[in-house]
C-alpha atoms as a PDB file:
ATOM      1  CA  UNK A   1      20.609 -10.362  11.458  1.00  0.00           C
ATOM      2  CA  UNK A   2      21.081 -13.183   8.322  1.00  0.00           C
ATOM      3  CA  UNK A   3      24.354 -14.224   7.905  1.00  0.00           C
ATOM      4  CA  UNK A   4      25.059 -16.628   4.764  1.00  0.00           C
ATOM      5  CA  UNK A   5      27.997 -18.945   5.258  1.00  0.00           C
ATOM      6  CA  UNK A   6      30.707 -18.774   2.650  1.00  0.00           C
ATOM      7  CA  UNK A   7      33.289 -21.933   2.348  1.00  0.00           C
ATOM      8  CA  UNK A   8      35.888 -22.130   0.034  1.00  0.00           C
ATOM      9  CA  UNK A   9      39.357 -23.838   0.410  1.00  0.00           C
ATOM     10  CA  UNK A  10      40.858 -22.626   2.832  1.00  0.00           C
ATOM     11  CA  UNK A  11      38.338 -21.039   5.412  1.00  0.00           C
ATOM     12  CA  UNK A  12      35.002 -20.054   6.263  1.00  0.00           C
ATOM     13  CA  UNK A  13      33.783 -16.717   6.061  1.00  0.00           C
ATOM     14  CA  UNK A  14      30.568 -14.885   6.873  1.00  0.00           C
ATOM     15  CA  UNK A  15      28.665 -11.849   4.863  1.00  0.00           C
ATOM     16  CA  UNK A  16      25.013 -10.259   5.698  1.00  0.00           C
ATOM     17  CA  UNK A  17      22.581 -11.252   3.624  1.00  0.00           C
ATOM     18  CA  UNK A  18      19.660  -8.558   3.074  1.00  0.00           C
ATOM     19  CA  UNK A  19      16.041  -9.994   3.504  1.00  0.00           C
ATOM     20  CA  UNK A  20      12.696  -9.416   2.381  1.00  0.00           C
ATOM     21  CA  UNK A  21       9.800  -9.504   4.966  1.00  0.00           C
ATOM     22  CA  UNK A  22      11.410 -12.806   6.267  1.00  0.00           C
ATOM     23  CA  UNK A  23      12.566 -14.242   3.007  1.00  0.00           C
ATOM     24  CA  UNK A  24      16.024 -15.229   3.127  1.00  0.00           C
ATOM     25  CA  UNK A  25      19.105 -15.916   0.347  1.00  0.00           C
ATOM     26  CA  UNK A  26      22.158 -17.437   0.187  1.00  0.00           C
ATOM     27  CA  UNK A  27      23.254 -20.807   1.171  1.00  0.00           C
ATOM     28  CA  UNK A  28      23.776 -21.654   4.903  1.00  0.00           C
ATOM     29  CA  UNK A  29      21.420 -18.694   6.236  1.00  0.00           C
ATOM     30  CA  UNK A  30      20.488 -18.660   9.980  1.00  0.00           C
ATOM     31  CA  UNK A  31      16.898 -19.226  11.082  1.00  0.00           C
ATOM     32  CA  UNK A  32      15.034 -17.731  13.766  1.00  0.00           C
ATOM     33  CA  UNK A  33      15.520 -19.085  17.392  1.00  0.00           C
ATOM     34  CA  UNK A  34      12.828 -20.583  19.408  1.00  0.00           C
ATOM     35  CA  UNK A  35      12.933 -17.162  21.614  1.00  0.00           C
ATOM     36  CA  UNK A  36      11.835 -14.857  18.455  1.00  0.00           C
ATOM     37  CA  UNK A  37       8.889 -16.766  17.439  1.00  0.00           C
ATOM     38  CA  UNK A  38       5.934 -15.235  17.491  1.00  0.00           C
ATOM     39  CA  UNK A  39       3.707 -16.274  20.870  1.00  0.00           C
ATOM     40  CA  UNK A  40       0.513 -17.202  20.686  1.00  0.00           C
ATOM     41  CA  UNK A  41      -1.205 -13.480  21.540  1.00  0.00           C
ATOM     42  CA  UNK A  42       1.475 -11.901  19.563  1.00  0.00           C
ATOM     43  CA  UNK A  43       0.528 -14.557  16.331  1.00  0.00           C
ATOM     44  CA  UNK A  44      -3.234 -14.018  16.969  1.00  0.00           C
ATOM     45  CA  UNK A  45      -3.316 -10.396  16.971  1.00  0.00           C
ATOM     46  CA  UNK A  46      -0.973 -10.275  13.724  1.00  0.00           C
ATOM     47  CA  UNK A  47      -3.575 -13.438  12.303  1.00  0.00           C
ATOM     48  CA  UNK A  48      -6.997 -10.150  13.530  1.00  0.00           C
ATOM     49  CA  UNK A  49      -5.364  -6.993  11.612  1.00  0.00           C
ATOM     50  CA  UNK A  50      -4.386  -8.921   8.580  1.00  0.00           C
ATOM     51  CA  UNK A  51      -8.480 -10.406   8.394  1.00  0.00           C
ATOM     52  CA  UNK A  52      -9.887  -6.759   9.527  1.00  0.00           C
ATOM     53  CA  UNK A  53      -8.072  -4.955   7.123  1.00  0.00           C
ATOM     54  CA  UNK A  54      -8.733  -7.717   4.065  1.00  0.00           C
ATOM     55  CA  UNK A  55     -12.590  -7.721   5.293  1.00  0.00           C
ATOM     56  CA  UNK A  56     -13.041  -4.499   5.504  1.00  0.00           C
ATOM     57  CA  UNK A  57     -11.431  -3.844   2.201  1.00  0.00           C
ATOM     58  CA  UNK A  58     -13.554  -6.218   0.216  1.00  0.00           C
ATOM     59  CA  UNK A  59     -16.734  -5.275   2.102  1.00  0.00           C
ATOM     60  CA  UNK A  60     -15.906  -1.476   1.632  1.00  0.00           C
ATOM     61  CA  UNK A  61     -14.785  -2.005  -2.414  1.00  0.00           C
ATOM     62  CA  UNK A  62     -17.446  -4.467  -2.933  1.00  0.00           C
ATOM     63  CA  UNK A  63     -20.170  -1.616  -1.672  1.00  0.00           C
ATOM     64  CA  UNK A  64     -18.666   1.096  -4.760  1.00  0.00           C
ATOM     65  CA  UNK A  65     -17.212  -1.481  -7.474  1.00  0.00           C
ATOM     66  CA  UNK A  66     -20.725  -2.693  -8.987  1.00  0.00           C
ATOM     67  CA  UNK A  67     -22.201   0.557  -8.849  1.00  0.00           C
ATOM     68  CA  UNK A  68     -18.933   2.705 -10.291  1.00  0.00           C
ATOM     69  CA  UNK A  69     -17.015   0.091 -11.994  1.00  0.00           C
ATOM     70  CA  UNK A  70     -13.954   1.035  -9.984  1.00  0.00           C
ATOM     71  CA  UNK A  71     -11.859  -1.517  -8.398  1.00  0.00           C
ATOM     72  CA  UNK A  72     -10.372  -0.757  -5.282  1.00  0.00           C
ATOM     73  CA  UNK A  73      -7.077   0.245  -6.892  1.00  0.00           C
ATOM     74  CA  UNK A  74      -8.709   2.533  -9.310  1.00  0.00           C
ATOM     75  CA  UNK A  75     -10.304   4.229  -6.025  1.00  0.00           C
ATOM     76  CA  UNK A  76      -7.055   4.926  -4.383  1.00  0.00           C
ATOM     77  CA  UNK A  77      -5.609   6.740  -7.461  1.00  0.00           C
ATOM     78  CA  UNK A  78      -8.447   8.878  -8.550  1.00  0.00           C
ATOM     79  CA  UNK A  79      -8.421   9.706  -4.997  1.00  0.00           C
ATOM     80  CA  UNK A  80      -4.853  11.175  -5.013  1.00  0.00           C
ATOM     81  CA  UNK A  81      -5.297  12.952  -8.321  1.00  0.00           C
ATOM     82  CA  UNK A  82      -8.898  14.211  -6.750  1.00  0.00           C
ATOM     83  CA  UNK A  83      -6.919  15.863  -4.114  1.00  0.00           C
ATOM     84  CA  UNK A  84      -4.052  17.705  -6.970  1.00  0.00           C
ATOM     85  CA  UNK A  85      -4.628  20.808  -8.713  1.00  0.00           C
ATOM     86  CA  UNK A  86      -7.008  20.146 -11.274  1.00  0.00           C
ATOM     87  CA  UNK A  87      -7.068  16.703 -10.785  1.00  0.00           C
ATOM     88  CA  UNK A  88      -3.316  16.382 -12.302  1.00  0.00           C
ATOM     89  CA  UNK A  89      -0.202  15.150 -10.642  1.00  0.00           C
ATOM     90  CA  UNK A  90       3.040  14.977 -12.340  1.00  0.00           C
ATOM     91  CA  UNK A  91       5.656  12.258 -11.669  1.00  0.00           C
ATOM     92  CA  UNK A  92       4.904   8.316 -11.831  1.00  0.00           C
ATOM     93  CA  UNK A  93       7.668   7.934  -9.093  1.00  0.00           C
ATOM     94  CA  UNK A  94       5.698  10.856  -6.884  1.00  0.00           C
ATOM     95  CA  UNK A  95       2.599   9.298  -7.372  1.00  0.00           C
ATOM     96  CA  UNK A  96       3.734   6.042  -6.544  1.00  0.00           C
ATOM     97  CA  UNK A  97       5.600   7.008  -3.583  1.00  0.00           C
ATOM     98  CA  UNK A  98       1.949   8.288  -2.240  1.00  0.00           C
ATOM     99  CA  UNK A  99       0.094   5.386  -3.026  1.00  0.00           C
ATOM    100  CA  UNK A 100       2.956   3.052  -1.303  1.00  0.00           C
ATOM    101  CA  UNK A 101       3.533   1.347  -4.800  1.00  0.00           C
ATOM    102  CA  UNK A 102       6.260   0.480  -7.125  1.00  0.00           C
ATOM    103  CA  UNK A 103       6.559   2.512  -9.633  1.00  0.00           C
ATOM    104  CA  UNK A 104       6.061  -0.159 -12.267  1.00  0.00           C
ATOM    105  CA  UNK A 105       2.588  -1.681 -10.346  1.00  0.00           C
ATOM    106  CA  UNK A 106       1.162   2.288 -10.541  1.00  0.00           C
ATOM    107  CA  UNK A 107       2.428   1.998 -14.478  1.00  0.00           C
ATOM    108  CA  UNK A 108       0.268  -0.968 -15.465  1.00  0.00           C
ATOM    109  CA  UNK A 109      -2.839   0.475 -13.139  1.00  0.00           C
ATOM    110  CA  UNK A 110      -2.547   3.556 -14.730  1.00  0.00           C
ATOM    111  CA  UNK A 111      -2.234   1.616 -18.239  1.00  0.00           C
ATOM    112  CA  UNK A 112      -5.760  -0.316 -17.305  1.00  0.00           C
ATOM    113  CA  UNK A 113      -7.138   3.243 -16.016  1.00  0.00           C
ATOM    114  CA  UNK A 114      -6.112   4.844 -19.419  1.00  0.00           C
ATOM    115  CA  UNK A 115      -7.915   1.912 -21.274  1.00  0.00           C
ATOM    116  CA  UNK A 116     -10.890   2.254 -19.340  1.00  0.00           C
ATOM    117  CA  UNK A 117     -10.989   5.884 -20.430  1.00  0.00           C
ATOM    118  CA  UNK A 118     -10.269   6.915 -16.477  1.00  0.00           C
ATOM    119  CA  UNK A 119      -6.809   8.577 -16.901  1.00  0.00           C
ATOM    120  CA  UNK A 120      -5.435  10.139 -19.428  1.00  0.00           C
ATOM    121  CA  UNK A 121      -1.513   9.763 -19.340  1.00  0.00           C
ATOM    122  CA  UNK A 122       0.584  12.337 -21.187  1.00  0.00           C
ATOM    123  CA  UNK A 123       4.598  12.639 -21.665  1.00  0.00           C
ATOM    124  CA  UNK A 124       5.927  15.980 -21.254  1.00  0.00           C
ATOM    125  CA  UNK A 125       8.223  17.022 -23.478  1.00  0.00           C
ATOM    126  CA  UNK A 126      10.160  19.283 -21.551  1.00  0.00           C
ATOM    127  CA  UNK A 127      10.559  17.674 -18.321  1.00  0.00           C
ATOM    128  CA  UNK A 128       9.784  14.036 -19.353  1.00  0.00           C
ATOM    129  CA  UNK A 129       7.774  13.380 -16.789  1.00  0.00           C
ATOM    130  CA  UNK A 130       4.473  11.709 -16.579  1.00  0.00           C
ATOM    131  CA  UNK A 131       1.456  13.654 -15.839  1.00  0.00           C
ATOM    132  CA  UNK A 132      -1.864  11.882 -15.448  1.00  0.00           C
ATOM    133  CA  UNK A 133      -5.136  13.882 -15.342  1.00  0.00           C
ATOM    134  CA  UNK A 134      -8.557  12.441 -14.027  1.00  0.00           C
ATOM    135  CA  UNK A 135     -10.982  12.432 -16.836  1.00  0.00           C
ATOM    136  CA  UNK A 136     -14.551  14.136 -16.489  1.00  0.00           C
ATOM    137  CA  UNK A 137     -16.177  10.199 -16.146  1.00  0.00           C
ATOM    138  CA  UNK A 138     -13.703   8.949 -13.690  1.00  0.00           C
ATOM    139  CA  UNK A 139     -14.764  12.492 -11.519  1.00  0.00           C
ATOM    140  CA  UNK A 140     -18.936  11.180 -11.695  1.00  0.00           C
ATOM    141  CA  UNK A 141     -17.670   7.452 -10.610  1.00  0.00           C
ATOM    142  CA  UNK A 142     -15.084   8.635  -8.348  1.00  0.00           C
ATOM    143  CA  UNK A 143     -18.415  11.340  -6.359  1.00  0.00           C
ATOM    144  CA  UNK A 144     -20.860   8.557  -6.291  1.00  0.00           C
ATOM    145  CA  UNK A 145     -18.092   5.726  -4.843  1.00  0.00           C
ATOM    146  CA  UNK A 146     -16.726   8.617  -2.237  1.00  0.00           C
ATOM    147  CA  UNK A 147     -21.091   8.304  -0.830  1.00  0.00           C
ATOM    148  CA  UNK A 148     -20.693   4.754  -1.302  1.00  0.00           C
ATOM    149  CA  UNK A 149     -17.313   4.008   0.504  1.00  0.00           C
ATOM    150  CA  UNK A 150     -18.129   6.348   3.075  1.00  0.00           C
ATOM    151  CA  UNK A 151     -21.457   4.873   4.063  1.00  0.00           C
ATOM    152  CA  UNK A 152     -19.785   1.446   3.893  1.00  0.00           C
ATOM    153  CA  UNK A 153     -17.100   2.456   6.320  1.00  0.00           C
ATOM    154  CA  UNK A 154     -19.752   3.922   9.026  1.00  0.00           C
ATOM    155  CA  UNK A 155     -21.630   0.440   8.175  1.00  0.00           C
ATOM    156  CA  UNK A 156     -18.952  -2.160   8.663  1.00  0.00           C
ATOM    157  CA  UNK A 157     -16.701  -0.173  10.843  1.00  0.00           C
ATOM    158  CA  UNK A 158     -17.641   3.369  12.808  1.00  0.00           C
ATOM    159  CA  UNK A 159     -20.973   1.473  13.775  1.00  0.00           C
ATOM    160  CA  UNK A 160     -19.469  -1.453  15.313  1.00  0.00           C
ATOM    161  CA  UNK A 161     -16.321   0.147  17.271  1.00  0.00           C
ATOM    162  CA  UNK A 162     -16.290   2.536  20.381  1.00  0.00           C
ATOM    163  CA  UNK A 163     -14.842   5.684  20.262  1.00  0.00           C
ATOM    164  CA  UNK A 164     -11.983   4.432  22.325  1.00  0.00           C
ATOM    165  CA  UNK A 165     -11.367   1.271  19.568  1.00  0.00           C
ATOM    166  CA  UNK A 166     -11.775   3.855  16.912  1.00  0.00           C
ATOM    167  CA  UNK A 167      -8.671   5.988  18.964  1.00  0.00           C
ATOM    168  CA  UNK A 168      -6.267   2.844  19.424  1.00  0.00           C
ATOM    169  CA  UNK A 169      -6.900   2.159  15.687  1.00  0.00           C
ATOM    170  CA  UNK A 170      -5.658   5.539  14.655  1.00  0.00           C
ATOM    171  CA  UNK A 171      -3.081   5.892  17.366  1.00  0.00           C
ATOM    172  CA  UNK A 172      -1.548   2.342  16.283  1.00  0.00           C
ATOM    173  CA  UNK A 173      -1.546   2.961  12.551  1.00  0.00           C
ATOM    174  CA  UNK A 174       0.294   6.252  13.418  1.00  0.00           C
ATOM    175  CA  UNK A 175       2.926   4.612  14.813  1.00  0.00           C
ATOM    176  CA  UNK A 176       3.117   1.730  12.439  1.00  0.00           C
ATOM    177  CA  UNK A 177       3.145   4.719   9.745  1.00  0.00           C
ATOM    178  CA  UNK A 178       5.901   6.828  12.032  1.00  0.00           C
ATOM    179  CA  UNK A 179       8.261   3.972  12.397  1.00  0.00           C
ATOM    180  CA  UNK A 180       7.846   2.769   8.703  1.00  0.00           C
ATOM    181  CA  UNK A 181       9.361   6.120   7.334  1.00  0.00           C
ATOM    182  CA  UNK A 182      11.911   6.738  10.136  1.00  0.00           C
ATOM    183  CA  UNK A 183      13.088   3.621   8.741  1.00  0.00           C
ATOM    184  CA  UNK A 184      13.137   4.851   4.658  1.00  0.00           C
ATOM    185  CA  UNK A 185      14.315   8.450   5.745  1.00  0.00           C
ATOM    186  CA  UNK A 186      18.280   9.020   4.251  1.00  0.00           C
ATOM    187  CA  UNK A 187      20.521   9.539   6.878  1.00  0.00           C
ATOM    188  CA  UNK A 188      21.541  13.228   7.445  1.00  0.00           C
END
């Protein structure tokens, strides 16, 4: 827990400070003891899974992006509205909340989309919400990077891992996942 340090005149007091994936405020905030560091396995194996996922990312993006035109961001929203009704959602917020954004980042992808002519964005009148449709060219880019992607992934990832790394993969991001939204879910 961060504690900030606050002195005045006549005594010292202590308040919790929130934090942001290790960031701290406030003036006098405590830093982590020699006993919470990371050890060396522990910093190595965080150091692996941040360079798999960003390498497999770029190699997987890189194998659609100069054929489609679609950046990797682009892919992971015409992917969501590929999976809605008619290739529709409603809600900036509720798409958002599915892609793990904020709701402003999804705003100014969704502006660049629109611009691009691969979203069209309309305001509802009656409900005031958002809803953002796929257009018919973002559909053709979106089939031929789903072959693309997919054929990268078996390429720079199903071919190289064993069945059991491919299991430990899946079970760990589960749990990563699990644990994540245990932690967002309101209390009952």
């Amino acid at each position: 827990m961060v504690y900030a340090v606050n002195r005045d005149d006549s005594h010292a007091s202590r308040r919790r400070i929130p934090s942001r994936a290790g960031v701290t405020t406030g003036q006098a905030a405590e830093t982590p003891t020699e006993d919470r560091r990371l050890s060396m396995l522990e910093l190595e194996a965080w150091r692996s899974a941040l360079v798999l996922a960003d390498t497999l990312r770029a190699l997987v993006s890189g194998a659609y992006s100069a054929s489609t035109g679609l950046s990797a961001p682009d892919y992971l929203v015409l992917t969501r509205l590929s999976a809605a009704p008619e290739n529709r959602l409603s809600g900036l917020k509720s798409l958002a909340a599915k892609l793990g954004w904020s709701a402003s980042r999804l705003s100014h992808q969704l502006k660049r989309m629109s611009g691009r002519g691969l979203v069209d964005r309309v305001y509802e009148q009656d409900t005031g919400q958002l809803t953002i449709t796929a257009t018919p060219a973002a559909e053709e880019a979106l089939r031929l990077a789903r072959a693309l992607h997919d054929v990268a992934v078996r390429e720079h990832l199903l071919s190289i891992a064993t069945p059991e790394e491919l299991r430990v993969i899946w079970s760990l991001a589960g749990r990563v996942q699990a644990q994540h939204s245990a932690r967002r879910e309101p209390p009952d």
